[in-house]
C-alpha atoms as a PDB file:
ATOM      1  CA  UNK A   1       0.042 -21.991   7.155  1.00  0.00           C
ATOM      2  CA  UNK A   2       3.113 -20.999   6.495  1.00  0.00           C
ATOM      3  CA  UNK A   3       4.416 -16.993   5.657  1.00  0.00           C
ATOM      4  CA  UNK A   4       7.318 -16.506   3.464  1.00  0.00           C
ATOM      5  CA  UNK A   5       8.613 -12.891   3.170  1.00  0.00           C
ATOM      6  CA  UNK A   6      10.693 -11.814   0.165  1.00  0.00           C
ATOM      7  CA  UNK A   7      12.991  -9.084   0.298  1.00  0.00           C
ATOM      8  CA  UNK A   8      10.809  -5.863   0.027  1.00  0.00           C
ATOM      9  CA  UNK A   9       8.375  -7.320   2.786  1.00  0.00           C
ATOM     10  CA  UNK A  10      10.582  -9.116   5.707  1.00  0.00           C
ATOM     11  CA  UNK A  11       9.043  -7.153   8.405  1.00  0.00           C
ATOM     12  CA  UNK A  12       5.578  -6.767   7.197  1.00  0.00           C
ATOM     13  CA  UNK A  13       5.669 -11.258   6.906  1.00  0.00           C
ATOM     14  CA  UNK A  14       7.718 -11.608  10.051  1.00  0.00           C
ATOM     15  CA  UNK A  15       4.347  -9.220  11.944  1.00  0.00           C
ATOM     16  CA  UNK A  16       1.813 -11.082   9.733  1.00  0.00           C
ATOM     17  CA  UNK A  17       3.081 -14.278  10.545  1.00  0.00           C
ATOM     18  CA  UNK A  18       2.863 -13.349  14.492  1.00  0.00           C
ATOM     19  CA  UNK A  19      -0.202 -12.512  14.429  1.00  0.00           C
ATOM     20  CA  UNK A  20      -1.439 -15.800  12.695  1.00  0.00           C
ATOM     21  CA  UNK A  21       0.521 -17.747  15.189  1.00  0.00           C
ATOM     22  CA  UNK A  22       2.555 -19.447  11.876  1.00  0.00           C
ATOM     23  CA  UNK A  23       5.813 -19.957  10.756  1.00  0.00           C
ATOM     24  CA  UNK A  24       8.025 -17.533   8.730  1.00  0.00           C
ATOM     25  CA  UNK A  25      10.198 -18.247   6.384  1.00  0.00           C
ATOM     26  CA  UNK A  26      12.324 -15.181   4.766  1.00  0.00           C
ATOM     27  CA  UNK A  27      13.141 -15.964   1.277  1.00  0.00           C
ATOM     28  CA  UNK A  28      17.132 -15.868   0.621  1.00  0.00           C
ATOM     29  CA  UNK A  29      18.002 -13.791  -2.162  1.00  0.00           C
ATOM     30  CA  UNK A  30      21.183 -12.362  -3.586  1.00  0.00           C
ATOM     31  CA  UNK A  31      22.303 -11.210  -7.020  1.00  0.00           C
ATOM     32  CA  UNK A  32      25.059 -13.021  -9.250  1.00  0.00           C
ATOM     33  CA  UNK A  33      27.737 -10.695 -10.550  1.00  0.00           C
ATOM     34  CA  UNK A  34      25.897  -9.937 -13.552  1.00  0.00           C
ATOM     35  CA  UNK A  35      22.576  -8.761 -11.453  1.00  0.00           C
ATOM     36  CA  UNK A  36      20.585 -11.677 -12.157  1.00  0.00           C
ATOM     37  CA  UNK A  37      18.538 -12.650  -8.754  1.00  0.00           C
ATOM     38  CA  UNK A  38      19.032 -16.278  -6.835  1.00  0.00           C
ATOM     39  CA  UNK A  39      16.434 -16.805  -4.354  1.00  0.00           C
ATOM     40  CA  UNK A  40      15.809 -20.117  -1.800  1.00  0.00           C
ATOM     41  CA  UNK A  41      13.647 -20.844   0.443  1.00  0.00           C
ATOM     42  CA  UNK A  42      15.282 -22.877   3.321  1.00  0.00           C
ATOM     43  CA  UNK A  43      14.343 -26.287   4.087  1.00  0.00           C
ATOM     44  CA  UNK A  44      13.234 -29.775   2.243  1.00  0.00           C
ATOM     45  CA  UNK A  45       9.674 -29.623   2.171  1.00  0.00           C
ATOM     46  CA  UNK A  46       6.634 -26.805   2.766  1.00  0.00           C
ATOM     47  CA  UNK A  47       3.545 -29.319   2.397  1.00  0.00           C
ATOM     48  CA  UNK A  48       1.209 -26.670   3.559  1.00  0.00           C
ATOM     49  CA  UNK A  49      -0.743 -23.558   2.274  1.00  0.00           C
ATOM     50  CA  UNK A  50       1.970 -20.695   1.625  1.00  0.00           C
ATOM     51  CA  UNK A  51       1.537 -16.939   2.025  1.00  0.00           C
ATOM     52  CA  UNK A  52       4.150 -14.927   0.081  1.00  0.00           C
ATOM     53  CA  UNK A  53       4.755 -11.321   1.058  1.00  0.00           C
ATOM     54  CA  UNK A  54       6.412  -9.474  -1.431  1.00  0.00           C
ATOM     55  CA  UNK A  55       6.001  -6.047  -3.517  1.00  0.00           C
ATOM     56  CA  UNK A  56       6.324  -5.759  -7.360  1.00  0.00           C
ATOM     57  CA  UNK A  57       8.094  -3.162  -6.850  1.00  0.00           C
ATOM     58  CA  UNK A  58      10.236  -1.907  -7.847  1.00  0.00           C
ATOM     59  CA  UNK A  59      11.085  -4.073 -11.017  1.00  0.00           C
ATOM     60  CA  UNK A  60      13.489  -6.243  -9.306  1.00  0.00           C
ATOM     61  CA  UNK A  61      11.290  -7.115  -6.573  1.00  0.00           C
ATOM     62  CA  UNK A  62       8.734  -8.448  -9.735  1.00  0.00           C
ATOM     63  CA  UNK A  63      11.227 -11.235 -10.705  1.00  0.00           C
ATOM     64  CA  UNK A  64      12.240 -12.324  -6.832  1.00  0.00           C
ATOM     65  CA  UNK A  65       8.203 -12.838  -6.550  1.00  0.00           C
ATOM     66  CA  UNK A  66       8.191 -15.244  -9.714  1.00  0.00           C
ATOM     67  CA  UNK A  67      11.128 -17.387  -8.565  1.00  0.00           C
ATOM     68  CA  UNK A  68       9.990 -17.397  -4.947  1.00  0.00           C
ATOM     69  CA  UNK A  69       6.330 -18.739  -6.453  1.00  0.00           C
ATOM     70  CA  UNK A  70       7.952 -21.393  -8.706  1.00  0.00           C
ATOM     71  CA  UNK A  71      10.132 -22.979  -5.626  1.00  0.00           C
ATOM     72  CA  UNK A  72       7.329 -22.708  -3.011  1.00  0.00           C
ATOM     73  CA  UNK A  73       5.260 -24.501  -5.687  1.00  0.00           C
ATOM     74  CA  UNK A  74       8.163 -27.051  -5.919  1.00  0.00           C
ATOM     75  CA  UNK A  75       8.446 -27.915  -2.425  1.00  0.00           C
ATOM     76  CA  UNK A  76       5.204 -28.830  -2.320  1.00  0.00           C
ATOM     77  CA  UNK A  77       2.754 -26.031  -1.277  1.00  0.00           C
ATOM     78  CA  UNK A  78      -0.589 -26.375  -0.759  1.00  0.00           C
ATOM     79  CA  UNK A  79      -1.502 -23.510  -2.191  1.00  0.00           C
ATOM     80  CA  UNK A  80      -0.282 -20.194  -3.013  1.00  0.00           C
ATOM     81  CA  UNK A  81      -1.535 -16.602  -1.620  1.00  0.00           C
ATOM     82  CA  UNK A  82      -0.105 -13.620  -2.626  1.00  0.00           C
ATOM     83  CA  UNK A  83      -0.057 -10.460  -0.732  1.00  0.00           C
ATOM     84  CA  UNK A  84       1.141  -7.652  -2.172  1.00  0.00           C
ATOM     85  CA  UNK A  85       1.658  -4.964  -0.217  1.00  0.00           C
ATOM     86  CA  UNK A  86       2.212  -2.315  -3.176  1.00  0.00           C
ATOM     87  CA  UNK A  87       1.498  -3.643  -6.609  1.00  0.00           C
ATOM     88  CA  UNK A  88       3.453  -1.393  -8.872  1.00  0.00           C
ATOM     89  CA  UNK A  89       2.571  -0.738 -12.295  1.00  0.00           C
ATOM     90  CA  UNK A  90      -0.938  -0.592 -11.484  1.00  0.00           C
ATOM     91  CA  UNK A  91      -1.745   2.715 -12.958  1.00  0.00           C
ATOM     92  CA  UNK A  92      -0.046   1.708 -16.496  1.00  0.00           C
ATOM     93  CA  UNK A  93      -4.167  -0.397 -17.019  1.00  0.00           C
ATOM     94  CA  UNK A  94      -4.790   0.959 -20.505  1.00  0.00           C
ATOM     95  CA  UNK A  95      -2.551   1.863 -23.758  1.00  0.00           C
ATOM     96  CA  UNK A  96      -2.950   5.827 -24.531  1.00  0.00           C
ATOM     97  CA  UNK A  97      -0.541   5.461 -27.357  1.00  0.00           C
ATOM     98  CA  UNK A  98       0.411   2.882 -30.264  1.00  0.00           C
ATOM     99  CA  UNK A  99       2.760   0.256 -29.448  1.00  0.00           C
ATOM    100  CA  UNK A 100       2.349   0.837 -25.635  1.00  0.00           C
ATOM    101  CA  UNK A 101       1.826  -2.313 -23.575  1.00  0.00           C
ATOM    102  CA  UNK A 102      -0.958  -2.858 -20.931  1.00  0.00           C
ATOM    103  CA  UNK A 103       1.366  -3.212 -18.293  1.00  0.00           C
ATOM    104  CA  UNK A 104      -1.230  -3.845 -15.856  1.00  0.00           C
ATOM    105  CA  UNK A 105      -2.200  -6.957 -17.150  1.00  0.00           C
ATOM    106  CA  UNK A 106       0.930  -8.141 -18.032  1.00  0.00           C
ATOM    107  CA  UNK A 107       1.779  -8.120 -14.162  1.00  0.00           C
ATOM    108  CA  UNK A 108      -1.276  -9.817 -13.606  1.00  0.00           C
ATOM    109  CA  UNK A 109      -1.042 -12.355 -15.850  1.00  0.00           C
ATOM    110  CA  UNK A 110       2.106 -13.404 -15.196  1.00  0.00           C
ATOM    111  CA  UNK A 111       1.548 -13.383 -11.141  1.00  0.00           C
ATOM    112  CA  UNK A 112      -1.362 -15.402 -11.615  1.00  0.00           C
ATOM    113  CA  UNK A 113       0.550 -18.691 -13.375  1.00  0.00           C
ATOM    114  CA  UNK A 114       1.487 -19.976  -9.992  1.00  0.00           C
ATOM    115  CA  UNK A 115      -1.223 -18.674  -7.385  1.00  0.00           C
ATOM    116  CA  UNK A 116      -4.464 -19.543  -6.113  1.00  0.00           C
ATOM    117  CA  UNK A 117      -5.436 -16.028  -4.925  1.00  0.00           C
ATOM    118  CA  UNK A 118      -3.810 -13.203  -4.394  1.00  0.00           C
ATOM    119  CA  UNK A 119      -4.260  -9.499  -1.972  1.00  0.00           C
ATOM    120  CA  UNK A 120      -3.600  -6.040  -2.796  1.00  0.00           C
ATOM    121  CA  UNK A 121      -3.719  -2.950  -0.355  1.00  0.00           C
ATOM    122  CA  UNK A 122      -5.161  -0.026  -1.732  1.00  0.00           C
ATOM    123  CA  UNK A 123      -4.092  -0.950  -5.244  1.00  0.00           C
ATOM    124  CA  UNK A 124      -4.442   2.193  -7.202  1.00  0.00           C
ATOM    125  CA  UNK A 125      -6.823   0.817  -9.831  1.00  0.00           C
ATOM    126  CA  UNK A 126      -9.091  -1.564  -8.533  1.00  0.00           C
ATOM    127  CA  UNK A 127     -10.269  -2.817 -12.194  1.00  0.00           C
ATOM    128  CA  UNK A 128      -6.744  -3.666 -12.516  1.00  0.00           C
ATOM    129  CA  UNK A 129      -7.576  -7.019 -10.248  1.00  0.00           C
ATOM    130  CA  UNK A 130      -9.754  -8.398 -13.267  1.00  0.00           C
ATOM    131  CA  UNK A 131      -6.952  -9.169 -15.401  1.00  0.00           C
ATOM    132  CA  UNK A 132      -5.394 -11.468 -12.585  1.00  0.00           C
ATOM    133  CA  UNK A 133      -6.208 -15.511 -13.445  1.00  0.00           C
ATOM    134  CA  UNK A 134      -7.438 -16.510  -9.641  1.00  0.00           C
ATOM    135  CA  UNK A 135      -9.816 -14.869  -7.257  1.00  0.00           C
ATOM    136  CA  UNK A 136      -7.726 -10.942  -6.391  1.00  0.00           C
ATOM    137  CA  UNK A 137      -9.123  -8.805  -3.788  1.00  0.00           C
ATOM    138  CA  UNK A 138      -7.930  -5.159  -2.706  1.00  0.00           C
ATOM    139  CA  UNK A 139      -7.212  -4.470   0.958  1.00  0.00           C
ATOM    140  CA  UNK A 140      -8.209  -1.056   2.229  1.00  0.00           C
ATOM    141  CA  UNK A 141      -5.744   0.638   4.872  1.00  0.00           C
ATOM    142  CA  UNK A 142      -7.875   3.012   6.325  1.00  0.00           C
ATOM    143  CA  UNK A 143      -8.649   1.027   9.206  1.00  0.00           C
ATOM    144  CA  UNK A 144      -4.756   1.186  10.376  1.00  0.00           C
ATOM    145  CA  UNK A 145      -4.797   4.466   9.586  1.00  0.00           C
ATOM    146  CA  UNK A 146      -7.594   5.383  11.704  1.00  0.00           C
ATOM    147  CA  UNK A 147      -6.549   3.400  14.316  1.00  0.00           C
ATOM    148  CA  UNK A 148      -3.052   5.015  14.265  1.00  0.00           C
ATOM    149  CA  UNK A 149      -4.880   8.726  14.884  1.00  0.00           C
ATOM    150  CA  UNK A 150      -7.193   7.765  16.780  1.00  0.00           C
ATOM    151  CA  UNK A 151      -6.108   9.254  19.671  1.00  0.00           C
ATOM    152  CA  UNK A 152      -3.972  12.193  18.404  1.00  0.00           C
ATOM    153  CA  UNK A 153      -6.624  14.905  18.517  1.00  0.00           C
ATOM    154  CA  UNK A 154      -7.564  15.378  14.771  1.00  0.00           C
ATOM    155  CA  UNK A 155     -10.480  17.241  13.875  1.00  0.00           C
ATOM    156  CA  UNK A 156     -10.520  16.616  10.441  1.00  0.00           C
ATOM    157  CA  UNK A 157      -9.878  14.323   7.816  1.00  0.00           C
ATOM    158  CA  UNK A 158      -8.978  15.237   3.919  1.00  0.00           C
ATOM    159  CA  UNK A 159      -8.135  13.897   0.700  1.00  0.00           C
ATOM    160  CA  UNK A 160      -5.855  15.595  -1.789  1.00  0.00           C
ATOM    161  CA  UNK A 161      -8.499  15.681  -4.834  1.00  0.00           C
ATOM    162  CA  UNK A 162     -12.229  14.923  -5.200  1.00  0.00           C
ATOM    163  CA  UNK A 163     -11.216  11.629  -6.732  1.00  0.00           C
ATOM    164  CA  UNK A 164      -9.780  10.452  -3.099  1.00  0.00           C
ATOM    165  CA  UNK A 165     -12.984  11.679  -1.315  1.00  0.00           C
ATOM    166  CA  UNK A 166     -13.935   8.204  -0.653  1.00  0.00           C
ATOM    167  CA  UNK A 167     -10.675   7.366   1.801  1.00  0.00           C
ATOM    168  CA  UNK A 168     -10.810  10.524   3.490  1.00  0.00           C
ATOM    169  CA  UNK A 169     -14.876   9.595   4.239  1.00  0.00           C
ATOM    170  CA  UNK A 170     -13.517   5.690   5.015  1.00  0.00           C
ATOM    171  CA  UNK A 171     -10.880   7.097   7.905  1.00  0.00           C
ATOM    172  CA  UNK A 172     -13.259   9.869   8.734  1.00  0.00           C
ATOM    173  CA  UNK A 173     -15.749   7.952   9.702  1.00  0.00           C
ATOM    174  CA  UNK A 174     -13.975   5.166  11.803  1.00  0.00           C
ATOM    175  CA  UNK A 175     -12.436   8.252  13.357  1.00  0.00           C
ATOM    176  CA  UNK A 176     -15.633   9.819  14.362  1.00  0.00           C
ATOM    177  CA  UNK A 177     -14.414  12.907  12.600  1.00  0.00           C
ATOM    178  CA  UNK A 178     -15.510  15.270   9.803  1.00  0.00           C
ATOM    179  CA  UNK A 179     -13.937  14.469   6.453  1.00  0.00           C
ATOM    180  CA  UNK A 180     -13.766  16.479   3.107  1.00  0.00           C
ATOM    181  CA  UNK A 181     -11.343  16.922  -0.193  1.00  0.00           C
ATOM    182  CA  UNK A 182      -9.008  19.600  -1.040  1.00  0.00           C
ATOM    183  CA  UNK A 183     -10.012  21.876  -4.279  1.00  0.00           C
ATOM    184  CA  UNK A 184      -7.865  23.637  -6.358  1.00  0.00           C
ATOM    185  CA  UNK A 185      -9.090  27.444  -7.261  1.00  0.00           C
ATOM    186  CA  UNK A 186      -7.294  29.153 -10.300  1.00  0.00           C
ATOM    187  CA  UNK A 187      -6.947  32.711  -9.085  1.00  0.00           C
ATOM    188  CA  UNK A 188      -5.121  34.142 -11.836  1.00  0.00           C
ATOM    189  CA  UNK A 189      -2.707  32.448 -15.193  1.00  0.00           C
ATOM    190  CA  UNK A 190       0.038  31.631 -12.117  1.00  0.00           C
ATOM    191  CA  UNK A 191      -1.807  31.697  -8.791  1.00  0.00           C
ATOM    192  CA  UNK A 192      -3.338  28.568  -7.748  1.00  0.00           C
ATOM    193  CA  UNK A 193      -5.078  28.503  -4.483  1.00  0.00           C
ATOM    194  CA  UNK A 194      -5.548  24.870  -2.682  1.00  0.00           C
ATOM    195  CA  UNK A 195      -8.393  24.851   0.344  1.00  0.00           C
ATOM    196  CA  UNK A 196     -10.832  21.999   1.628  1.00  0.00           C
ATOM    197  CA  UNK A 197     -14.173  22.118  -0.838  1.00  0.00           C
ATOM    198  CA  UNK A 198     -16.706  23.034   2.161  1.00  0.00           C
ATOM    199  CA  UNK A 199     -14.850  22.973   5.375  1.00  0.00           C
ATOM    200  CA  UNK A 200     -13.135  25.839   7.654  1.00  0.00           C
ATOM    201  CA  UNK A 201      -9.674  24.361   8.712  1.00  0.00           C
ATOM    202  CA  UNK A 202      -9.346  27.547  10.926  1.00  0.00           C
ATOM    203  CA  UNK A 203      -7.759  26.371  14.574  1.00  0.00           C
ATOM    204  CA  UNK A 204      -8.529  22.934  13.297  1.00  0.00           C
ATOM    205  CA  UNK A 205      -5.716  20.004  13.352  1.00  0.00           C
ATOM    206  CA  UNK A 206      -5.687  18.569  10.064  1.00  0.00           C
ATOM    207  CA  UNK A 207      -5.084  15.007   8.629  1.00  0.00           C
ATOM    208  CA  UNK A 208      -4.124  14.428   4.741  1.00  0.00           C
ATOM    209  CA  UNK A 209      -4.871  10.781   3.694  1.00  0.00           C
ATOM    210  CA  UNK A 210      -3.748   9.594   0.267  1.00  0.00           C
ATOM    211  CA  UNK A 211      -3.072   6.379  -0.998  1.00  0.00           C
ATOM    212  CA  UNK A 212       0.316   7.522  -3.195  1.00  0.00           C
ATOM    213  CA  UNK A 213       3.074   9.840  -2.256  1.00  0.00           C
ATOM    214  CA  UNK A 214       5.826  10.117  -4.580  1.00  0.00           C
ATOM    215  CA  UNK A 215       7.592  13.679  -5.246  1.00  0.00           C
ATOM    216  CA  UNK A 216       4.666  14.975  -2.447  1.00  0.00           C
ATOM    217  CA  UNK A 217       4.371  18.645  -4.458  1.00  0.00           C
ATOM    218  CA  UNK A 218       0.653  18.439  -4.055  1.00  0.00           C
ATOM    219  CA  UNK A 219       0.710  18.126  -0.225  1.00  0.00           C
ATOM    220  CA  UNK A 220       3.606  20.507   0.343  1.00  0.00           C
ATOM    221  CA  UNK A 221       1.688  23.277  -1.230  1.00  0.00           C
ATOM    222  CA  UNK A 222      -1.614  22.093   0.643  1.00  0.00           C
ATOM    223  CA  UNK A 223      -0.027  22.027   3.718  1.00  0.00           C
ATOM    224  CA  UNK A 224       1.542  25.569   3.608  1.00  0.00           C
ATOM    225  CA  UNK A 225      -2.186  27.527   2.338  1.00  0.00           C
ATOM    226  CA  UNK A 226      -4.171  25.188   5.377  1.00  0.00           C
ATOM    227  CA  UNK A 227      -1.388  26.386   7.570  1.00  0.00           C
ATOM    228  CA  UNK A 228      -2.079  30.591   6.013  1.00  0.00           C
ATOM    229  CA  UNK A 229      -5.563  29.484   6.454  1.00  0.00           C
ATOM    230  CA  UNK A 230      -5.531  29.077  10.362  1.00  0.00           C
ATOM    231  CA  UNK A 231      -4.856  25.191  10.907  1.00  0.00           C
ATOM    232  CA  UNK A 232      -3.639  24.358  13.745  1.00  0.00           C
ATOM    233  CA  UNK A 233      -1.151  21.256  12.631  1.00  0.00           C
ATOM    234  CA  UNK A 234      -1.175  19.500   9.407  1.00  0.00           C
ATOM    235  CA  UNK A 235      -0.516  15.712   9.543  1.00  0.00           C
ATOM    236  CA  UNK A 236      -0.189  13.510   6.379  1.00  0.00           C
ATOM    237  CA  UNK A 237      -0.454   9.454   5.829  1.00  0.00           C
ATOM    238  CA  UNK A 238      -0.581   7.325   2.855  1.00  0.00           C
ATOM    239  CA  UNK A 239      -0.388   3.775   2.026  1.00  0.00           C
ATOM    240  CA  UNK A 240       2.083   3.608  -0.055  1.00  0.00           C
ATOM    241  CA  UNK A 241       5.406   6.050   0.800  1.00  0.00           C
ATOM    242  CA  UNK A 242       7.135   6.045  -2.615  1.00  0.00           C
ATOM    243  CA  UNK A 243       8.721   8.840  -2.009  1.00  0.00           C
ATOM    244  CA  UNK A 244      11.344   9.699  -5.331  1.00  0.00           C
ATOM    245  CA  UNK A 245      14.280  11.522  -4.904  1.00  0.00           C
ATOM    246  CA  UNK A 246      14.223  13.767  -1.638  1.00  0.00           C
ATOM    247  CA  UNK A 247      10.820  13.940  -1.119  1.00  0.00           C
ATOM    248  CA  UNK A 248      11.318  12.734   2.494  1.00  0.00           C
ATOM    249  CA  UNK A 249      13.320  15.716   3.147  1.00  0.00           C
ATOM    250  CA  UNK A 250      11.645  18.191   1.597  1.00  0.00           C
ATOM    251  CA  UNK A 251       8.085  16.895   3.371  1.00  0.00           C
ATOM    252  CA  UNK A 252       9.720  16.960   6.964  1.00  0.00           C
ATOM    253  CA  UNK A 253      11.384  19.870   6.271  1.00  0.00           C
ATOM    254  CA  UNK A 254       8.325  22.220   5.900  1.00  0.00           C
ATOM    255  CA  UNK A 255       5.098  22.829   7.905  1.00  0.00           C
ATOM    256  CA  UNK A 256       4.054  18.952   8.116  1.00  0.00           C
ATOM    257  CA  UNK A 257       3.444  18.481  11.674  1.00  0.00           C
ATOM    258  CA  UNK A 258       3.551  14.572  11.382  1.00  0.00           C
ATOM    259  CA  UNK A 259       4.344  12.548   7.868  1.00  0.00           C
ATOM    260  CA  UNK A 260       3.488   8.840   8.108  1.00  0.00           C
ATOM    261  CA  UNK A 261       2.867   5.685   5.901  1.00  0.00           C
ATOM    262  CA  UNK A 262       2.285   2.381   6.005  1.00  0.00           C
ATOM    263  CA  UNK A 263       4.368  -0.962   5.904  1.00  0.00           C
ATOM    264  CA  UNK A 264       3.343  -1.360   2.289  1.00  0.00           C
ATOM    265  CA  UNK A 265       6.553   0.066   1.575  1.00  0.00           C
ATOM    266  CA  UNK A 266       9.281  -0.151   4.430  1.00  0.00           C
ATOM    267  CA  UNK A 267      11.448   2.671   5.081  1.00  0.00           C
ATOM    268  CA  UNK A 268      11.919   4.609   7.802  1.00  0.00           C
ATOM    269  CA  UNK A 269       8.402   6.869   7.895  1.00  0.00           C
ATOM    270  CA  UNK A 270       6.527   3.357   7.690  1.00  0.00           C
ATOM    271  CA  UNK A 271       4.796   3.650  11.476  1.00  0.00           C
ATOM    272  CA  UNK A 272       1.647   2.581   9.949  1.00  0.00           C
ATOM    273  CA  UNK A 273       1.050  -1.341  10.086  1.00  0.00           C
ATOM    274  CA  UNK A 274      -1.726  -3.155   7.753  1.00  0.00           C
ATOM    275  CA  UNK A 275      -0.613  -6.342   9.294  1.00  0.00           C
ATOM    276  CA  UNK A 276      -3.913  -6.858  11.100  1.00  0.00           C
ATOM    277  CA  UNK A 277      -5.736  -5.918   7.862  1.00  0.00           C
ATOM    278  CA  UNK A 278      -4.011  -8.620   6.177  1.00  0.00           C
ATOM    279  CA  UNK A 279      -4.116 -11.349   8.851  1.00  0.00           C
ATOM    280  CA  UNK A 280      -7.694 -10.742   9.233  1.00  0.00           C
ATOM    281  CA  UNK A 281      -8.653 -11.398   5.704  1.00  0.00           C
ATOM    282  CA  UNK A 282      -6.545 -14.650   5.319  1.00  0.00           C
ATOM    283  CA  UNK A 283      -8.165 -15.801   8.872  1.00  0.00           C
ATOM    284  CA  UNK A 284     -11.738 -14.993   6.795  1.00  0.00           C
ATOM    285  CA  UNK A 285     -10.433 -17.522   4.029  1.00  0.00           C
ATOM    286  CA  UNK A 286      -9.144 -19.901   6.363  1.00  0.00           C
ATOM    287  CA  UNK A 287     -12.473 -20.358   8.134  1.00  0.00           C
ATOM    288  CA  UNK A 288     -14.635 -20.551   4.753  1.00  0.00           C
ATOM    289  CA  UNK A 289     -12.051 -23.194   4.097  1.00  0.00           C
ATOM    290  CA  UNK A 290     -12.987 -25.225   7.335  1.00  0.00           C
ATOM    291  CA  UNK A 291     -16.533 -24.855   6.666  1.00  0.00           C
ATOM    292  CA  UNK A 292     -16.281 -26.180   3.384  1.00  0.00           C
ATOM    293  CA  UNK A 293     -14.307 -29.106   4.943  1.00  0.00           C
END
């Protein structure tokens, strides 16, 4: 096997490829004057299966993937996995307006030409792995996550809505912890008041698990009402750290004890590795392979 990183994943490929005990390869790419991308993968011949690392995101990353699958498929590869670390465009799945496309599936179809499977991590729309043309499975990152906090004293896990109750329950449980979702409580036309559904936070330390944060106004104001509520620290992880504009900034700025994310997305908050997650999944395929065999 051989892992080839593009250019939004080099450290996440150079880890995964450790830990399978294969060779990396990290994908050369430039622009031309103009902006248009050149990529190359180094030497004559692959002649093995190929793992390429590499984010659709953001757009520019999208066209490095497509030119790094054509020449891996030219040098001879095996076959081609994808692992996407953070698929963007995965919440544009359906067409709310006329003449709107289905981004979604566009991505996935056009991924799919040169690929014989291919892994999210917690992709934000699992249905969105249907419109891909080869077997697609999502990753889940709450095992690094848990693992991460395992041993930093938290006493409870929660997600930002009801619709990410799930997570919080997934690194809850691994944890050995509680787990429960924040609610939002009109109080008045502009008073809004954010506090976990069932649980007392009081002299409790708090962590925030979400799979997305990208202007982070949600968990700023959470933070500060858990913090007026009696909790003891706040912590927050995600998967994916998009963070727009100076989100960073104004999230370690405030009452956020610890902010964290994975390597989905690499910049300097990403602590959080789903290497293992990864490598254990292609080792999975690897052995159904042998069996087969």
């Amino acid at each position: 096997m051989i892992v080839i990183g593009g250019s939004s994943s080099r450290d996440l490929a150079k880890e995964l490829a450790m830990i399978m005990d294969c060779k990396c390869i990290l994908a050369s790419s430039t622009r031309f004057p103009d902006g248009e991308c050149y990529t190359r993968i180094e030497g004559e011949s692959l002649n093995d299966d190929v793992v390429i690392v590499q984010n659709t995101y953001p757009d520019t990353s999208i066209i490095e993937m497509l030119l790094i699958q054509d020449a891996a498929k030219r040098m001879g590869a095996k076959s081609i996995t994808l692992v996407i670390p953070y698929f963007g465009y995965a919440r544009q799945d359906r067409i709310f307006k006329p003449g709107e496309p289905e981004s979604a599936k566009v991505m996935a179809r056009h991924l799919s030409i040169a690929c014989d499977r291919v892994f999210t991590v917690d992709i934000h729309k699992e249905e969105v792995l249907k419109n891909f043309k080869c077997p697609a499975k999502d990753l889940k990152a709450s095992g690094a996550i848990a693992e991460y906090f395992a041993d930093k004293g938290i006493d409870i896990v929660l997600a930002p809505d009801a619709g990410a109750a799930d997570r919080a329950k997934d690194v809850g449980k691994r944890m050995g912890v509680p787990y429960d979702y924040l609610e939002k409580v009109r109080l008045s036309g502009t008073e809004v008041k954010i506090a976990p559904a069932k649980m007392d936070c009081n002299g409790k330390n708090v962590l925030i698990v979400d799979d997305i944060i990208a202007t982070g106004g949600t968990i700023l104001a959470a933070t500060v009402q858990l913090k007026e509520a009696g909790a003891n620290s706040v912590s927050v992880a995600c998967t994916h750290g998009v963070f727009t504009g100076d989100a960073i900034q104004r999230l370690t700025g405030g009452n956020i004890d610890a902010l964290l994310c994975c390597n989905t997305l690499e910049n300097k908050l990403s602590n959080i590795s789903v290497a293992s997650t990864v490598a254990e999944e292609l080792k999975k395929k690897m052995k159904k392979r042998r069996l087969r065999k």
